[in-house]
PDB file of N, CA and C in Angstrom:
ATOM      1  N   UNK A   1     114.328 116.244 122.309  1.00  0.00           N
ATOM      2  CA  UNK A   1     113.650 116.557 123.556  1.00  0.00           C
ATOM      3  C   UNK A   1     112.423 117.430 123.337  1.00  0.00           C
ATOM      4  N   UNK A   2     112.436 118.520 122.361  1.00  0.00           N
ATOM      5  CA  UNK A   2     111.324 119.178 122.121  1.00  0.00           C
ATOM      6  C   UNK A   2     109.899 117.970 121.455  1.00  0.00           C
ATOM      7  N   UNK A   3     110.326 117.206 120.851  1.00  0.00           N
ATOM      8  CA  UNK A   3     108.961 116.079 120.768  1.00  0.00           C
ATOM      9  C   UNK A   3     108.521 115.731 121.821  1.00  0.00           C
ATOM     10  N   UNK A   4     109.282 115.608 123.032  1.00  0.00           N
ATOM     11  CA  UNK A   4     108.756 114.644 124.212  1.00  0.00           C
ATOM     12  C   UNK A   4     108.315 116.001 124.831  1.00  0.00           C
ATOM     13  N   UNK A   5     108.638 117.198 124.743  1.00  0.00           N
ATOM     14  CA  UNK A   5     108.052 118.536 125.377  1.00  0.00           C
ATOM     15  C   UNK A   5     106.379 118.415 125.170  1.00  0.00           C
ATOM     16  N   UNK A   6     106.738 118.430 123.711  1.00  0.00           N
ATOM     17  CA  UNK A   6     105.228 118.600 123.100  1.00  0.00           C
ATOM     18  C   UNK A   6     104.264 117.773 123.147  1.00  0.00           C
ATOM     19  N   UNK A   7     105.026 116.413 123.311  1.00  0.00           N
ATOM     20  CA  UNK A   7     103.996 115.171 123.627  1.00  0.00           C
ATOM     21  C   UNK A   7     103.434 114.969 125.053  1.00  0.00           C
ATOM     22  N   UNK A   8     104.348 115.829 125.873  1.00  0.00           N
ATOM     23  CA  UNK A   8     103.915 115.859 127.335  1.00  0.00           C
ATOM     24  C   UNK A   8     102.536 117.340 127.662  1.00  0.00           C
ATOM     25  N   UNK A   9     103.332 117.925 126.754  1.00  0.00           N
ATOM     26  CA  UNK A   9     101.985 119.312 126.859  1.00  0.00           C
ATOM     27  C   UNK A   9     100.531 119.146 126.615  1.00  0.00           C
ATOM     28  N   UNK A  10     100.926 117.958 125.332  1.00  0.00           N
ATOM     29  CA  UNK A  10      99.375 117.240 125.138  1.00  0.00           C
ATOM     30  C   UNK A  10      98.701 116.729 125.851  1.00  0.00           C
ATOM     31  N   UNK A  11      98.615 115.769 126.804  1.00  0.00           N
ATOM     32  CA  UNK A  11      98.808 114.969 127.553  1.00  0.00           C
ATOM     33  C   UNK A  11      98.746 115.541 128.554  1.00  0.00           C
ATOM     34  N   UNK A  12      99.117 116.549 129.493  1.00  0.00           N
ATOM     35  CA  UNK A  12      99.225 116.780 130.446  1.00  0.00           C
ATOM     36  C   UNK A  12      98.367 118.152 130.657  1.00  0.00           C
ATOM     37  N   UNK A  13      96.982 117.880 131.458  1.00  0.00           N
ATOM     38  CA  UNK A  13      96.728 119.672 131.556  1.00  0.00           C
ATOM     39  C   UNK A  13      96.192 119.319 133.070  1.00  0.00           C
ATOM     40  N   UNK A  14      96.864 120.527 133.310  1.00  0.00           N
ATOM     41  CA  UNK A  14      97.278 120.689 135.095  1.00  0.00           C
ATOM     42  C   UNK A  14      95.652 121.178 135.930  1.00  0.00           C
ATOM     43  N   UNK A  15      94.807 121.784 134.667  1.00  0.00           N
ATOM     44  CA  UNK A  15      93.529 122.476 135.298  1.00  0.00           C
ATOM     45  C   UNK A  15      92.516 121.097 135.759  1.00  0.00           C
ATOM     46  N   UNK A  16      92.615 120.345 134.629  1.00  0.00           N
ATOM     47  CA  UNK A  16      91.297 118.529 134.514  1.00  0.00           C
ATOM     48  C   UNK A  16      92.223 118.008 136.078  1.00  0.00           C
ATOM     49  N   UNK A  17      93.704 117.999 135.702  1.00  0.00           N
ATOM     50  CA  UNK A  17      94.052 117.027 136.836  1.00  0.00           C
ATOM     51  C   UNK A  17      93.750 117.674 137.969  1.00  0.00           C
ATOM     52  N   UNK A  18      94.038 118.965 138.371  1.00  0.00           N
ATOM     53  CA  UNK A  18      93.675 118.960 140.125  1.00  0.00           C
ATOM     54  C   UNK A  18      91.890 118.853 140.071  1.00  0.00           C
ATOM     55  N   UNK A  19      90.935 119.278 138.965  1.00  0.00           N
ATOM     56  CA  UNK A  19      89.853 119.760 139.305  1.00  0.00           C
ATOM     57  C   UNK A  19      89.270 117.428 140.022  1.00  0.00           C
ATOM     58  N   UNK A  20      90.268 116.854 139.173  1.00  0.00           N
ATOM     59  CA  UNK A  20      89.659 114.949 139.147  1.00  0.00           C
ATOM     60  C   UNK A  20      90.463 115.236 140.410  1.00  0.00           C
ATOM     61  N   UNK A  21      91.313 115.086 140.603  1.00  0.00           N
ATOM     62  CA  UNK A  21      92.265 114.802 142.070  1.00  0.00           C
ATOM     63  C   UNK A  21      91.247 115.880 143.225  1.00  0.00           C
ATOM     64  N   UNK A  22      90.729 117.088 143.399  1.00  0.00           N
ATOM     65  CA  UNK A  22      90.052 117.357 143.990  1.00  0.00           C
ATOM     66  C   UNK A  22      88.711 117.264 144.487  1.00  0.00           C
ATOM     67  N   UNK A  23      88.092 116.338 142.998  1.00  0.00           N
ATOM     68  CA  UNK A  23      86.537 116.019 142.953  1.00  0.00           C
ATOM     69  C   UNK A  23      85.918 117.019 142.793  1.00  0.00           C
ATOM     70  N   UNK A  24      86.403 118.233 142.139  1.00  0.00           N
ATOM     71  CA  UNK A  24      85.523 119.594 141.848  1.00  0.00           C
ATOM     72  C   UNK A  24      85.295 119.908 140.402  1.00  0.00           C
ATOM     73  N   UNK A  25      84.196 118.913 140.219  1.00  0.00           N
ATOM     74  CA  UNK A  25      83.707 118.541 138.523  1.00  0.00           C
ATOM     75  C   UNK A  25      82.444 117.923 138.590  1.00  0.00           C
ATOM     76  N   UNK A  26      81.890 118.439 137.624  1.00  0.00           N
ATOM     77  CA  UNK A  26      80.741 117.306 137.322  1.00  0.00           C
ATOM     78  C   UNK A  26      81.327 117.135 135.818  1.00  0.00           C
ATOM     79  N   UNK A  27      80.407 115.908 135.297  1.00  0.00           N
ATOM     80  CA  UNK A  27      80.738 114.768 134.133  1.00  0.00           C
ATOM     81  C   UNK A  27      79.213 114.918 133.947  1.00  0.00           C
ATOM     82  N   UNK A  28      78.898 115.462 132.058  1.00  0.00           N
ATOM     83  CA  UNK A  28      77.936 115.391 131.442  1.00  0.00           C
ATOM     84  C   UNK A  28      77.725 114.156 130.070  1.00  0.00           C
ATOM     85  N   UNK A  29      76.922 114.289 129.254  1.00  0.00           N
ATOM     86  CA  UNK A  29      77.435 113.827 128.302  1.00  0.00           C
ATOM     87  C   UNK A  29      77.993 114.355 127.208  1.00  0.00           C
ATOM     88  N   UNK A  30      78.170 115.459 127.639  1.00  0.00           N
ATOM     89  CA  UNK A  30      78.586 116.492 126.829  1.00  0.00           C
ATOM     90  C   UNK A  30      79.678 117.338 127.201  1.00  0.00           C
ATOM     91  N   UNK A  31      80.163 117.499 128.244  1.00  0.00           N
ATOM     92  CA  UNK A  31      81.039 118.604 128.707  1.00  0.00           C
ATOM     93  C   UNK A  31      81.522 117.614 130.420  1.00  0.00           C
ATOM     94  N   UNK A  32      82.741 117.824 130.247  1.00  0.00           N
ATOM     95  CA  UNK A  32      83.677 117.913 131.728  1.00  0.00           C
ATOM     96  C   UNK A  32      83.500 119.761 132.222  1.00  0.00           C
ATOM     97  N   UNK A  33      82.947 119.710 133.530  1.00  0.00           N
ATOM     98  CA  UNK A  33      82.765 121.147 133.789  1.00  0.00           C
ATOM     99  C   UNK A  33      83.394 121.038 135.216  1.00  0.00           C
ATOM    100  N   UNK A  34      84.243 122.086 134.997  1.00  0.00           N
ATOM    101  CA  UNK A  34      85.036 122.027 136.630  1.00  0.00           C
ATOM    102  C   UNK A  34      84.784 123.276 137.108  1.00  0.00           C
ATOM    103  N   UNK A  35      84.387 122.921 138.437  1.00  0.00           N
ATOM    104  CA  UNK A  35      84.184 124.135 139.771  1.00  0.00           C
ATOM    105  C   UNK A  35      85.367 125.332 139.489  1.00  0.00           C
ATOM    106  N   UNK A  36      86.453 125.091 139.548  1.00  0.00           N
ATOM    107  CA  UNK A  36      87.645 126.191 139.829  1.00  0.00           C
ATOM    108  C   UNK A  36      88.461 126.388 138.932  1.00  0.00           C
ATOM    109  N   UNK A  37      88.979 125.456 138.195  1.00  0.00           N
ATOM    110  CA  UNK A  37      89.576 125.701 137.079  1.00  0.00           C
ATOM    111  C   UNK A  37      88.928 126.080 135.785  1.00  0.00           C
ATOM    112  N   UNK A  38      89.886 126.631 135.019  1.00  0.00           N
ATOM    113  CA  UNK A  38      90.111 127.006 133.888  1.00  0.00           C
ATOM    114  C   UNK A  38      90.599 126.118 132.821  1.00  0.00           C
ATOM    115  N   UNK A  39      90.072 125.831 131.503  1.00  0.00           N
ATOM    116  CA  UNK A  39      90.624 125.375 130.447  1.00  0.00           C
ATOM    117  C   UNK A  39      90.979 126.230 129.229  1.00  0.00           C
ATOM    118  N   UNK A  40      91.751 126.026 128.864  1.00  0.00           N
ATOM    119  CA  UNK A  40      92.088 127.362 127.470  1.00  0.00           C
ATOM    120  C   UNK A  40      92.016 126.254 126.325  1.00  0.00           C
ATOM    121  N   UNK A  41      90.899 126.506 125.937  1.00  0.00           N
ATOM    122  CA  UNK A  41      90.125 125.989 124.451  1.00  0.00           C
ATOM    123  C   UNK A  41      91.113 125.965 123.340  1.00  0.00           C
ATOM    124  N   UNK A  42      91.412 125.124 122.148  1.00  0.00           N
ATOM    125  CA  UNK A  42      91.831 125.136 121.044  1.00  0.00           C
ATOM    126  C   UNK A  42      91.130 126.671 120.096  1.00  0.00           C
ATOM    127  N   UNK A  43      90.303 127.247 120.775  1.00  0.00           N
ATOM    128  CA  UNK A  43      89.984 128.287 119.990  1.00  0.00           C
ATOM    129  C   UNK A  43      90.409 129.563 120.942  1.00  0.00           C
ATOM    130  N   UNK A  44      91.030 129.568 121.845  1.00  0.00           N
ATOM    131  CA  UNK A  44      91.689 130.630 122.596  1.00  0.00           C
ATOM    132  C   UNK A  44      91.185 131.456 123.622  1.00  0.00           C
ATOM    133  N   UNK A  45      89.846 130.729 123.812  1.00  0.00           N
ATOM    134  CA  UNK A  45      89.491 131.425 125.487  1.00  0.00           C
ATOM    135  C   UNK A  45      88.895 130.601 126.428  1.00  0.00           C
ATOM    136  N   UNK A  46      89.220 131.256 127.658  1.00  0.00           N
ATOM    137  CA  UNK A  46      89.323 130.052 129.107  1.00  0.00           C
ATOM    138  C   UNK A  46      87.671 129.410 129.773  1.00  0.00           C
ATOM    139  N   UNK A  47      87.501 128.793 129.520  1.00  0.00           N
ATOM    140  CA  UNK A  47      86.346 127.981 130.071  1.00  0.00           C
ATOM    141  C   UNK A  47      86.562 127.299 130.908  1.00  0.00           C
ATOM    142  N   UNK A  48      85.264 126.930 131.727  1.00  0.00           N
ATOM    143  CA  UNK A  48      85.596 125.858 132.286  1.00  0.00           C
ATOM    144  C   UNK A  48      84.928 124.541 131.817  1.00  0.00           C
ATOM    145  N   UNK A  49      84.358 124.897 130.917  1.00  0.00           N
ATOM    146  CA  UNK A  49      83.890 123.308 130.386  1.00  0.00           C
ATOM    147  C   UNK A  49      84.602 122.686 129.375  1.00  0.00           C
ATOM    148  N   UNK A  50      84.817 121.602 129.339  1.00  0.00           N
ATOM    149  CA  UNK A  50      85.771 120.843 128.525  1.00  0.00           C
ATOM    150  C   UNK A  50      84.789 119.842 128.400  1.00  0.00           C
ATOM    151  N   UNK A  51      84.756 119.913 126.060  1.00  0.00           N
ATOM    152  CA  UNK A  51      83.837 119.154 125.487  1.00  0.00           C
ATOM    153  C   UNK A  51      84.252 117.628 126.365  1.00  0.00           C
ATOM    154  N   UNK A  52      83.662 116.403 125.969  1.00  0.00           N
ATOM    155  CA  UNK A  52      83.660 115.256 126.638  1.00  0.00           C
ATOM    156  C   UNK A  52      85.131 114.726 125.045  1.00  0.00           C
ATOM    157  N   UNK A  53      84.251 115.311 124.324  1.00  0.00           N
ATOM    158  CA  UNK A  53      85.374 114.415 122.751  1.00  0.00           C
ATOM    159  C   UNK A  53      86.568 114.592 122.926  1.00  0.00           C
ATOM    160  N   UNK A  54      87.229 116.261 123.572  1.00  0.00           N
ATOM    161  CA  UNK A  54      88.125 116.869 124.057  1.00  0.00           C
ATOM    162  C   UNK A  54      89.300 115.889 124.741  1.00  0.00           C
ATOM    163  N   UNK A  55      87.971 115.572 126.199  1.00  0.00           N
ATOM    164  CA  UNK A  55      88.783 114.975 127.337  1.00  0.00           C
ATOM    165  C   UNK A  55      89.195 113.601 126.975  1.00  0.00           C
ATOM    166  N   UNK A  56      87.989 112.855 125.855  1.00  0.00           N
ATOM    167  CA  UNK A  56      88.589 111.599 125.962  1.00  0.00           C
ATOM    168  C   UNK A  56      90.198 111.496 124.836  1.00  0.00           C
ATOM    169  N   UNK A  57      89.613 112.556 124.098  1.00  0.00           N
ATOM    170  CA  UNK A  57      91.484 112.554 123.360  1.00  0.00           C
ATOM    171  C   UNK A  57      92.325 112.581 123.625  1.00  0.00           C
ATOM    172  N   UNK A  58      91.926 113.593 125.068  1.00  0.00           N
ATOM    173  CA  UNK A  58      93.297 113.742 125.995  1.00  0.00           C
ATOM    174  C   UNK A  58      93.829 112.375 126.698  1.00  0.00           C
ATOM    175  N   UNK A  59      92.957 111.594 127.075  1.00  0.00           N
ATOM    176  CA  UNK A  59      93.102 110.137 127.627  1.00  0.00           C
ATOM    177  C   UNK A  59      93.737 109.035 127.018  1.00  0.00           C
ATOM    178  N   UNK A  60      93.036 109.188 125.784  1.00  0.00           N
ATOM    179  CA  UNK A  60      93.410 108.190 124.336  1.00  0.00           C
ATOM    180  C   UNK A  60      94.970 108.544 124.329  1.00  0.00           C
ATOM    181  N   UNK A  61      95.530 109.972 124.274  1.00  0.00           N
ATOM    182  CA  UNK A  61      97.010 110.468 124.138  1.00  0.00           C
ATOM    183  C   UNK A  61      98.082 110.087 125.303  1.00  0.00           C
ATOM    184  N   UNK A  62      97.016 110.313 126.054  1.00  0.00           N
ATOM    185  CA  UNK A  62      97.713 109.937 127.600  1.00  0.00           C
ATOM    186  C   UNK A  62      98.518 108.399 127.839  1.00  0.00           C
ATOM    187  N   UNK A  63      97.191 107.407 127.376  1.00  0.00           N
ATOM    188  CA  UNK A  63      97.607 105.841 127.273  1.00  0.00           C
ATOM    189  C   UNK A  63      98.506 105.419 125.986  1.00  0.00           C
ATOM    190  N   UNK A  64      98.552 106.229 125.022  1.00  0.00           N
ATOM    191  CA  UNK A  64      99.619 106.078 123.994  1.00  0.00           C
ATOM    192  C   UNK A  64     100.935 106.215 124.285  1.00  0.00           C
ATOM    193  N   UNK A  65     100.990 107.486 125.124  1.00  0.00           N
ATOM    194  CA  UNK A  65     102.274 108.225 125.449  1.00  0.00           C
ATOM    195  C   UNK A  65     102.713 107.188 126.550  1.00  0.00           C
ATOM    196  N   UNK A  66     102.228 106.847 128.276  1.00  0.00           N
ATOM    197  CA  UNK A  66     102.574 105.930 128.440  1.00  0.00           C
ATOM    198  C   UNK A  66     103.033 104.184 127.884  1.00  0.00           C
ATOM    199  N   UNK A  67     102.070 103.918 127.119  1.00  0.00           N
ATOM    200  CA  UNK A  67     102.244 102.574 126.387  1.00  0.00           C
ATOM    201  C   UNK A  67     103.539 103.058 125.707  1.00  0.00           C
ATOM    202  N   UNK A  68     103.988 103.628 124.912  1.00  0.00           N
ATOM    203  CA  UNK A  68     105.272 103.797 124.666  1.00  0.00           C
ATOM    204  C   UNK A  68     106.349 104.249 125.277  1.00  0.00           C
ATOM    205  N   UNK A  69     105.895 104.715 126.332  1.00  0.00           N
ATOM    206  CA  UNK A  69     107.437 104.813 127.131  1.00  0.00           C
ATOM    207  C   UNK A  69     107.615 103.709 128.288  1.00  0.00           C
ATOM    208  N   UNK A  70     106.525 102.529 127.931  1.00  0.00           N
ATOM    209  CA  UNK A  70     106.614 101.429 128.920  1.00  0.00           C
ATOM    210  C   UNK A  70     107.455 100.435 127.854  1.00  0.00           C
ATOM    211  N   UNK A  71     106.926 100.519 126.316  1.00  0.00           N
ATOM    212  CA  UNK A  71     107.638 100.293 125.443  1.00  0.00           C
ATOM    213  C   UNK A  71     108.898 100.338 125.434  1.00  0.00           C
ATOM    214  N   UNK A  72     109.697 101.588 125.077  1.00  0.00           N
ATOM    215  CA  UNK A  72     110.803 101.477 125.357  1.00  0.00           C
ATOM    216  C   UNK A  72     111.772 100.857 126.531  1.00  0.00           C
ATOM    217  N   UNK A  73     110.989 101.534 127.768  1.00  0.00           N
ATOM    218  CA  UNK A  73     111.878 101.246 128.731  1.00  0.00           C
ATOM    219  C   UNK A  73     111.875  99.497 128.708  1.00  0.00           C
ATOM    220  N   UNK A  74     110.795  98.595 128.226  1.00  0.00           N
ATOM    221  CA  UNK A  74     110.856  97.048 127.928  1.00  0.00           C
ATOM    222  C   UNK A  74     112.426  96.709 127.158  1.00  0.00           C
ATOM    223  N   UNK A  75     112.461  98.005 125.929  1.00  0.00           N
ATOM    224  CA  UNK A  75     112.788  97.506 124.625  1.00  0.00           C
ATOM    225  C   UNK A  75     114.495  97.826 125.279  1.00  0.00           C
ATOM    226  N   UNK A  76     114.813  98.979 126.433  1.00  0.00           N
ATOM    227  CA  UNK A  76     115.899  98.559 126.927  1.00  0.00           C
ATOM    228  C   UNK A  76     116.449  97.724 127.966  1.00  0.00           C
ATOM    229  N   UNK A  77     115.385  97.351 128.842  1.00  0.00           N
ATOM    230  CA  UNK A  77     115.930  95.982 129.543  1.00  0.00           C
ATOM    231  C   UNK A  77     116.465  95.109 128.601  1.00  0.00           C
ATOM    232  N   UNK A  78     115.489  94.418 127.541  1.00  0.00           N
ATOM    233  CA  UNK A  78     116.015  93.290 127.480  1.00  0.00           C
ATOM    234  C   UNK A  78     117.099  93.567 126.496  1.00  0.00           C
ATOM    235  N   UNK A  79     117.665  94.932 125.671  1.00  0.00           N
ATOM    236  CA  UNK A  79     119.734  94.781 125.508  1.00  0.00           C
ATOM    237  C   UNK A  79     120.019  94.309 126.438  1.00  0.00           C
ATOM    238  N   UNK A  80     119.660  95.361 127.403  1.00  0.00           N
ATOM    239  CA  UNK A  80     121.030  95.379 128.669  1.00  0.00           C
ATOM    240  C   UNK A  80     121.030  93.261 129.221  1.00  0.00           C
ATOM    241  N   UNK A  81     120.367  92.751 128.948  1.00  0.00           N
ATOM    242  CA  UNK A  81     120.276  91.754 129.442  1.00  0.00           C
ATOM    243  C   UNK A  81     120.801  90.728 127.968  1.00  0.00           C
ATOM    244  N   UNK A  82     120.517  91.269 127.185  1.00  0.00           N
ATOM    245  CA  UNK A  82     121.287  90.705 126.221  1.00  0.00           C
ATOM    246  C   UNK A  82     122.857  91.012 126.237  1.00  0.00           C
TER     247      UNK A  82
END
């Protein structure tokens, strides 16, 4: 369970999602910069800009992590149906 902790922590940051769900961001080519939130940098202090290379890793992780747990849950239908 602690892998799926950690794979969800990746994946999941609560500041990008409300700032997209609220529309309080602009999009550079360089930086995601949000109005209200906060990001806490891989180097340990809170910004609000989040590089663009950043965000799309976070995305890239995001569609992995789903694609595999669409994976599995496939890979147990068809036992149970076996």
């Amino acid at each position: 369970m602690s892998e799926i902790s950690a794979a969800l922590n990746e994946i999941y940051k609560s500041e990008i999602r409300n700032a997209v769900f609220h529309a309080d961001y602009t999009l550079t080519d360089s930086y995601f910069h949000m109005v209200r939130g906060h990001w806490l940098s891989p180097k340990g202090y809170l910004t609000r800009d989040v590089p663009v290379e950043e965000l799309l890793r976070t995305i890239d992780r995001a569609f992995a992590f789903y694609y595999a747990v669409l994976n599995r849950h496939e890979l147990a239908r068809a036992k149970l149906r076996d």
